[in-house]
Protein backbone atom coordinates (compact mmCIF):
# COMPACT_ATOMS: atom_id res chain seq x y z
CA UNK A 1 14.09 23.80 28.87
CA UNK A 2 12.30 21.01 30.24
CA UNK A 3 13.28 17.45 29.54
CA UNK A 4 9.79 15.04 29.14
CA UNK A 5 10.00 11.38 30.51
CA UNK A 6 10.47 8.98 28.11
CA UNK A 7 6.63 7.77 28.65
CA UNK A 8 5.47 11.42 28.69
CA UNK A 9 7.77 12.01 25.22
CA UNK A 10 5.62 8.68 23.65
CA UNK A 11 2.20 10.36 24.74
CA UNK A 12 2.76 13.58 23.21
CA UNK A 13 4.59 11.55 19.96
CA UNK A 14 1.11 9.97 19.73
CA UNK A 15 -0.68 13.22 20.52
CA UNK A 16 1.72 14.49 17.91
CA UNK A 17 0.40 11.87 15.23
CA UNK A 18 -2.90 11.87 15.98
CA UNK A 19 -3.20 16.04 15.10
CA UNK A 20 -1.22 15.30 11.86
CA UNK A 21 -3.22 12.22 10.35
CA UNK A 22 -6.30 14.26 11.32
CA UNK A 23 -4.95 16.80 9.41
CA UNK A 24 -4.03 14.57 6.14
CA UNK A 25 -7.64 12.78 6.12
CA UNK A 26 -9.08 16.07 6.51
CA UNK A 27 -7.05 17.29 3.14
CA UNK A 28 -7.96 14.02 1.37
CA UNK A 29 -11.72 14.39 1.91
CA UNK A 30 -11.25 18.12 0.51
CA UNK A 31 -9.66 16.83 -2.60
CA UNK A 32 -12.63 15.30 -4.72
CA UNK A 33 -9.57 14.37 -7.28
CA UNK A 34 -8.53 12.01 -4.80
CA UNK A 35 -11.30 10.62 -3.22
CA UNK A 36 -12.41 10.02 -7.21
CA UNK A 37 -9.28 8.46 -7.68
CA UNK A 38 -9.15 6.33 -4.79
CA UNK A 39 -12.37 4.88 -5.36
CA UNK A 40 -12.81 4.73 -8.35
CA UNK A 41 -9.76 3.72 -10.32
CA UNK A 42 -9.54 0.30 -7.99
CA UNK A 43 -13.25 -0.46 -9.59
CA UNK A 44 -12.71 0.46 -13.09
CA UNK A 45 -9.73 -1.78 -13.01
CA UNK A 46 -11.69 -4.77 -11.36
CA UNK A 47 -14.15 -4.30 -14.29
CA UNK A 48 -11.51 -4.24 -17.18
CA UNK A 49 -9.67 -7.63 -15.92
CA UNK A 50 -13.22 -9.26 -15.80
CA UNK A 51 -14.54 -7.74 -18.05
CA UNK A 52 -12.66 -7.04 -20.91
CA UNK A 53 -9.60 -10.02 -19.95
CA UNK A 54 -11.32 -12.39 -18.35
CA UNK A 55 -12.65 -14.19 -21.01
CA UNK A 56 -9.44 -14.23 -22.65
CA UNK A 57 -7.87 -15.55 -19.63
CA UNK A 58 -7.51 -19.43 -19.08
CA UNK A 59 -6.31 -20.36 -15.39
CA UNK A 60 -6.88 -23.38 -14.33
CA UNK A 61 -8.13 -22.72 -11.43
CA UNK A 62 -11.80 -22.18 -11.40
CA UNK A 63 -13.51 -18.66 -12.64
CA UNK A 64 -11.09 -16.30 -13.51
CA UNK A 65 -12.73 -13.57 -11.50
CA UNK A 66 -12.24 -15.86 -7.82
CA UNK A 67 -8.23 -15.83 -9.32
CA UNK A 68 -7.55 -12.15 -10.10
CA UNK A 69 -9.37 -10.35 -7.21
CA UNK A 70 -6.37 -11.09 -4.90
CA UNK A 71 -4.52 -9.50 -7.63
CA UNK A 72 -6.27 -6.64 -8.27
CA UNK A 73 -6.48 -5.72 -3.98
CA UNK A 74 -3.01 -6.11 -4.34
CA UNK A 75 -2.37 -3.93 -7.15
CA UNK A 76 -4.65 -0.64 -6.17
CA UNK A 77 -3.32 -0.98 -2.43
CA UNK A 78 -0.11 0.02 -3.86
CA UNK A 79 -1.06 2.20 -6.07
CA UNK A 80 -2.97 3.90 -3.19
CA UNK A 81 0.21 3.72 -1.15
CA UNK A 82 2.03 5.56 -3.79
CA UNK A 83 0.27 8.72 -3.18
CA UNK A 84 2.22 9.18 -0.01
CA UNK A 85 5.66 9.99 -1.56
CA UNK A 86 2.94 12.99 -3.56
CA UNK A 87 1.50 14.27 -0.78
CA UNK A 88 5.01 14.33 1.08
CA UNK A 89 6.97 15.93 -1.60
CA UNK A 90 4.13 18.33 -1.78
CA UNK A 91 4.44 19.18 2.15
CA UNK A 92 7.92 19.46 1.33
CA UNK A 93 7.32 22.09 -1.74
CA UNK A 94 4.76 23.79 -0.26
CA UNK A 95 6.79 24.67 2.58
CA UNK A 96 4.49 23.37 5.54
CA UNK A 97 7.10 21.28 6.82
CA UNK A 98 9.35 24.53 7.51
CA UNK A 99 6.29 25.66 9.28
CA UNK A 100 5.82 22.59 11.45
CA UNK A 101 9.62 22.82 12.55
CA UNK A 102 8.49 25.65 14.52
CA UNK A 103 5.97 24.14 16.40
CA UNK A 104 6.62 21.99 19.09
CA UNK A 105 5.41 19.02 17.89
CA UNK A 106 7.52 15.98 17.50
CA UNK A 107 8.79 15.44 14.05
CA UNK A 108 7.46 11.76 13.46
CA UNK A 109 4.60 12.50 13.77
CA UNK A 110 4.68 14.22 10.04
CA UNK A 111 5.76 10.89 8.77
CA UNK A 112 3.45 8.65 10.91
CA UNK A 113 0.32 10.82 10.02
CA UNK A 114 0.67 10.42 6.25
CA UNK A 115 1.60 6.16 6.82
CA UNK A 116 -1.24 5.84 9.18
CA UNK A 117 -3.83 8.05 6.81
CA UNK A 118 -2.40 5.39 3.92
CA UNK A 119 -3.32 2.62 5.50
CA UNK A 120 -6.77 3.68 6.82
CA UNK A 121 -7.80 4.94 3.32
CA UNK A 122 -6.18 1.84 1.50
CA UNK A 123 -8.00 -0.66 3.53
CA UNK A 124 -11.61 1.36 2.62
CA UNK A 125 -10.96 1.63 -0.76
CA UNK A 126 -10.13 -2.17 -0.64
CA UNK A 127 -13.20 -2.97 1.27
CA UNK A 128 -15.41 -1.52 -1.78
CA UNK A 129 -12.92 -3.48 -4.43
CA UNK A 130 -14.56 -6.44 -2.36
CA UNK A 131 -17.72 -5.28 -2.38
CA UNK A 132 -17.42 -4.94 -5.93
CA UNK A 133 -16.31 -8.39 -6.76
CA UNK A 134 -18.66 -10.05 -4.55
CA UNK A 135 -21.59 -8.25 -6.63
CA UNK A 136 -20.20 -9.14 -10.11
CA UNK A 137 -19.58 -12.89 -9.47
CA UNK A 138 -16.51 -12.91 -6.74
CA UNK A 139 -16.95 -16.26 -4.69
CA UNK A 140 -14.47 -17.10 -1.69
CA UNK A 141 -14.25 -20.00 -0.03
CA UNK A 142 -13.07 -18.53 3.56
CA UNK A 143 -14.23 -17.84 6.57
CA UNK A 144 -14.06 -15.44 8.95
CA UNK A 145 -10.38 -16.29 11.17
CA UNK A 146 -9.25 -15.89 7.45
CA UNK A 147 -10.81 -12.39 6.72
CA UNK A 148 -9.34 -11.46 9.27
CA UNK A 149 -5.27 -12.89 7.79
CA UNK A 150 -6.62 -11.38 4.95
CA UNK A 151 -7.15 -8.09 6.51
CA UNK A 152 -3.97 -7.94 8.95
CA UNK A 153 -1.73 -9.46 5.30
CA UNK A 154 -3.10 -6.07 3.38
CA UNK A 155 -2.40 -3.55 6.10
CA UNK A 156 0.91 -5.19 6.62
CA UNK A 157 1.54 -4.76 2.81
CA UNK A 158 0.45 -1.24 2.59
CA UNK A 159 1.96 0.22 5.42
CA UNK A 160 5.65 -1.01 4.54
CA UNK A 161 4.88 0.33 1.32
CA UNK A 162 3.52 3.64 2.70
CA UNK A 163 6.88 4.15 4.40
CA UNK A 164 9.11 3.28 1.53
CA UNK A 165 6.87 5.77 -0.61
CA UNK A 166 7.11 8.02 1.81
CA UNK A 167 10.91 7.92 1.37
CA UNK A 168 10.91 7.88 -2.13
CA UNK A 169 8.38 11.29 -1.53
CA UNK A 170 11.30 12.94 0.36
CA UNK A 171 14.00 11.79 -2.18
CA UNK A 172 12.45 13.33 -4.89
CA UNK A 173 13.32 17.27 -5.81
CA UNK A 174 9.32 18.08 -6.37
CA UNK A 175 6.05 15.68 -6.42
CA UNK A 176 6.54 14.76 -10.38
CA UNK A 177 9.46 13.34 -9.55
CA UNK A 178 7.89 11.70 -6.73
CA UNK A 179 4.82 10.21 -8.96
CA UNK A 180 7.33 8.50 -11.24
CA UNK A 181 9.32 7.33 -8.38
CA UNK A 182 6.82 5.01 -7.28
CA UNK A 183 6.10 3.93 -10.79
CA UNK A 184 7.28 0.64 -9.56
CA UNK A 185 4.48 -0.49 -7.31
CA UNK A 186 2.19 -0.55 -10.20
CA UNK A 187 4.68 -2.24 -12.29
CA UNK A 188 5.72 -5.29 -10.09
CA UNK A 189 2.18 -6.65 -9.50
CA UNK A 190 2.12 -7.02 -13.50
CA UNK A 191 4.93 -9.12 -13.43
CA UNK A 192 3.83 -11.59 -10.56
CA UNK A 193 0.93 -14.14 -10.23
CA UNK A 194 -1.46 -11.56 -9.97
CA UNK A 195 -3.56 -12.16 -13.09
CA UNK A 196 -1.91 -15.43 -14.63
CA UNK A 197 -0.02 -18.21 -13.02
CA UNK A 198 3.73 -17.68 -13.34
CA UNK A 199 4.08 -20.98 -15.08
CA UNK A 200 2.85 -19.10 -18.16
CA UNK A 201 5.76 -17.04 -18.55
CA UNK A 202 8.85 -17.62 -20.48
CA UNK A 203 11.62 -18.88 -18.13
CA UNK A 204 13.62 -16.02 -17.17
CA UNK A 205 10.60 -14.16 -16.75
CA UNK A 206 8.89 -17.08 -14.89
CA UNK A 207 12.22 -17.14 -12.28
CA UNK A 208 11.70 -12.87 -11.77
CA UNK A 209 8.07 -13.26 -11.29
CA UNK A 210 8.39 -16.35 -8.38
CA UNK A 211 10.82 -14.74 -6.27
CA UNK A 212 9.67 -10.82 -6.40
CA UNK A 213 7.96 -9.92 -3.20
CA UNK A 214 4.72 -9.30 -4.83
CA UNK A 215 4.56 -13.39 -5.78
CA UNK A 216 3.92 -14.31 -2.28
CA UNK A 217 1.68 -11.65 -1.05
CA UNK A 218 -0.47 -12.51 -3.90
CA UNK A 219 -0.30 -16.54 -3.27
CA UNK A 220 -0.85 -15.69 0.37
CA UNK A 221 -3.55 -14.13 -0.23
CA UNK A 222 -5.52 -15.89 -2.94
CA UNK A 223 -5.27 -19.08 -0.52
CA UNK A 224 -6.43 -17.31 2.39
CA UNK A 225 -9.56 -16.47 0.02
CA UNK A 226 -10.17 -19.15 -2.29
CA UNK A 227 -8.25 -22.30 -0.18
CA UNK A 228 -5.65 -22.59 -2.68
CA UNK A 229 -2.24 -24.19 -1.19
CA UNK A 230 -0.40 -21.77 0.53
CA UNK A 231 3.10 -23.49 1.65
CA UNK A 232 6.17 -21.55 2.35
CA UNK A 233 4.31 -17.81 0.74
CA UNK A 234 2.81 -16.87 4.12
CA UNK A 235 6.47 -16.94 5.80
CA UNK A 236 7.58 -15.12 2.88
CA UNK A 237 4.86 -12.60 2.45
CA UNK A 238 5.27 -11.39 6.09
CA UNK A 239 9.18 -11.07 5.65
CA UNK A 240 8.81 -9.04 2.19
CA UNK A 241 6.49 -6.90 4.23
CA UNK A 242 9.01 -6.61 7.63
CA UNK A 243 11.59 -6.08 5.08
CA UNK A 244 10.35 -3.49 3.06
CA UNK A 245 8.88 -1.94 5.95
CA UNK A 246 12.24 -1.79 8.18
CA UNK A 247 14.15 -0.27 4.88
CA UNK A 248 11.33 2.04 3.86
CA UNK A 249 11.20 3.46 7.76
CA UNK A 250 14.74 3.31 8.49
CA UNK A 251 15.18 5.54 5.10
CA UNK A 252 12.11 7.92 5.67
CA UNK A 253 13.56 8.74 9.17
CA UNK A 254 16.85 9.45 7.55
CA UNK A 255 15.74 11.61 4.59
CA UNK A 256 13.16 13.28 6.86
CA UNK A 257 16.66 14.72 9.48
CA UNK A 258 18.13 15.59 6.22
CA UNK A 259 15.82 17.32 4.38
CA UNK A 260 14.42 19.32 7.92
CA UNK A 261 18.44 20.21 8.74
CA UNK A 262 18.77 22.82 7.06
């Protein structure tokens, strides 16, 4: 058997994980469910928090709209990146993965191709959530050295939360299990700054939503968009994200050996 280079093992990893997340676009441009979903949902949402909320919703802080849309990016890029631990456990069910054991392709790549699809098709569906806003009223104040924080802050956020749903995709026994494993990235966003300061909330509720990693994403964010202060939430945004990144990666590769053992 012949032993590759470690350079020449890297080039066909990448070969490797180029074939797979041509593969998983391909299957999510064949699902019309999902494109609906993924475009849609993120826009029906914007409309319902301006819409419906916002003129319940008092601030502070200028039109409500220019406060929640960091908020609402936030909130359907992870529930975009909770689709990963589904379409995982479903590779798993379906029993592809046994198939691409016996092909000589490296076994990363599986995992890279669905984390890399997540983040290319969370970052569209987040560029039409903008598009959105800006037609109904959305007004930031940045420019474009910020668009671009703005842009590398959201990949960084989806793809550690791609990888820690795709470990909670190869925890689960089937992909139901997996859907309501990942109920919790669209329950922390809820429970942050997202839609109304945190000073608003009762105390122990105020203390939770301040120090969740959500909080400074969000604060990170908005100020990158609308000039709000930013202080110490940049450092922390980027360690939440290296954090939950490292974990979610660390655990995928583990579950991925285990459940590909056998």
């Amino acid at each position: 058997m012949t032993t590759l280079s470690p350079a020449l093992r890297v080039v066909r990893t990448a070969q490797d994980s180029a074939t797979m997340l041509d593969r998983n676009i391909r299957h999510t441009l064949r699902s019309p469910d999902t494109m609906i979903m993924t475009i849609a949902l993120p826009v029906m949402i914007l409309l319902m928090f301006v819409y419906v909320f916002g003129g319940a919703m008092e601030v502070g802080r200028g039109a409500y709209i220019d406060y929640v849309v960091p908020g609402i990016i936030l909130l359907c890029a992870g529930f975009g990146a909770s689709t990963t631990a589904v379409a995982l456990s479903t590779d798993v069910a379906d029993g592809i993965i046994d198939r691409f054991r016996t092909m000589a392709i490296a076994r990363s790549a599986v995992l890279t191709g669905h984390v890399v699809e997540s983040v290319l098709r969370n970052l569209l569906t987040s560029g039409i959530v903008i598009g959105v806003a800006l037609m109904i009223g959305f007004r930031p104040t940045t420019d474009p050295v910020r668009w671009l924080g703005v842009l590398g802050l959201l990949a960084m956020f989806v793809f550690a939360l791609s990888w820690l749903s795709a470990a909670l995709g190869l925890l689960a026994r089937n992909p139901q299990a997996a859907n309501g494993f990942t109920f919790v990235f669209m329950f922390l966003p809820y429970v942050s700054s997202a839609f109304v300061p945190t000073e608003s909330m009762p105390t122990a509720l105020h203390a939770f939503a301040r120090n969740q990693p959500v909080t400074p994403i969000i604060e990170t964010m908005r100020g990158l968009l609308m000039g709000t202060p930013i202080g110490n939430s940049a450092v922390l945004a980027v360690l939440w994200c290296a954090a939950i990144g490292l974990v979610g990666y660390l655990a995928a590769r583990m579950l991925f050996r285990h459940r590909t053992s056998a």
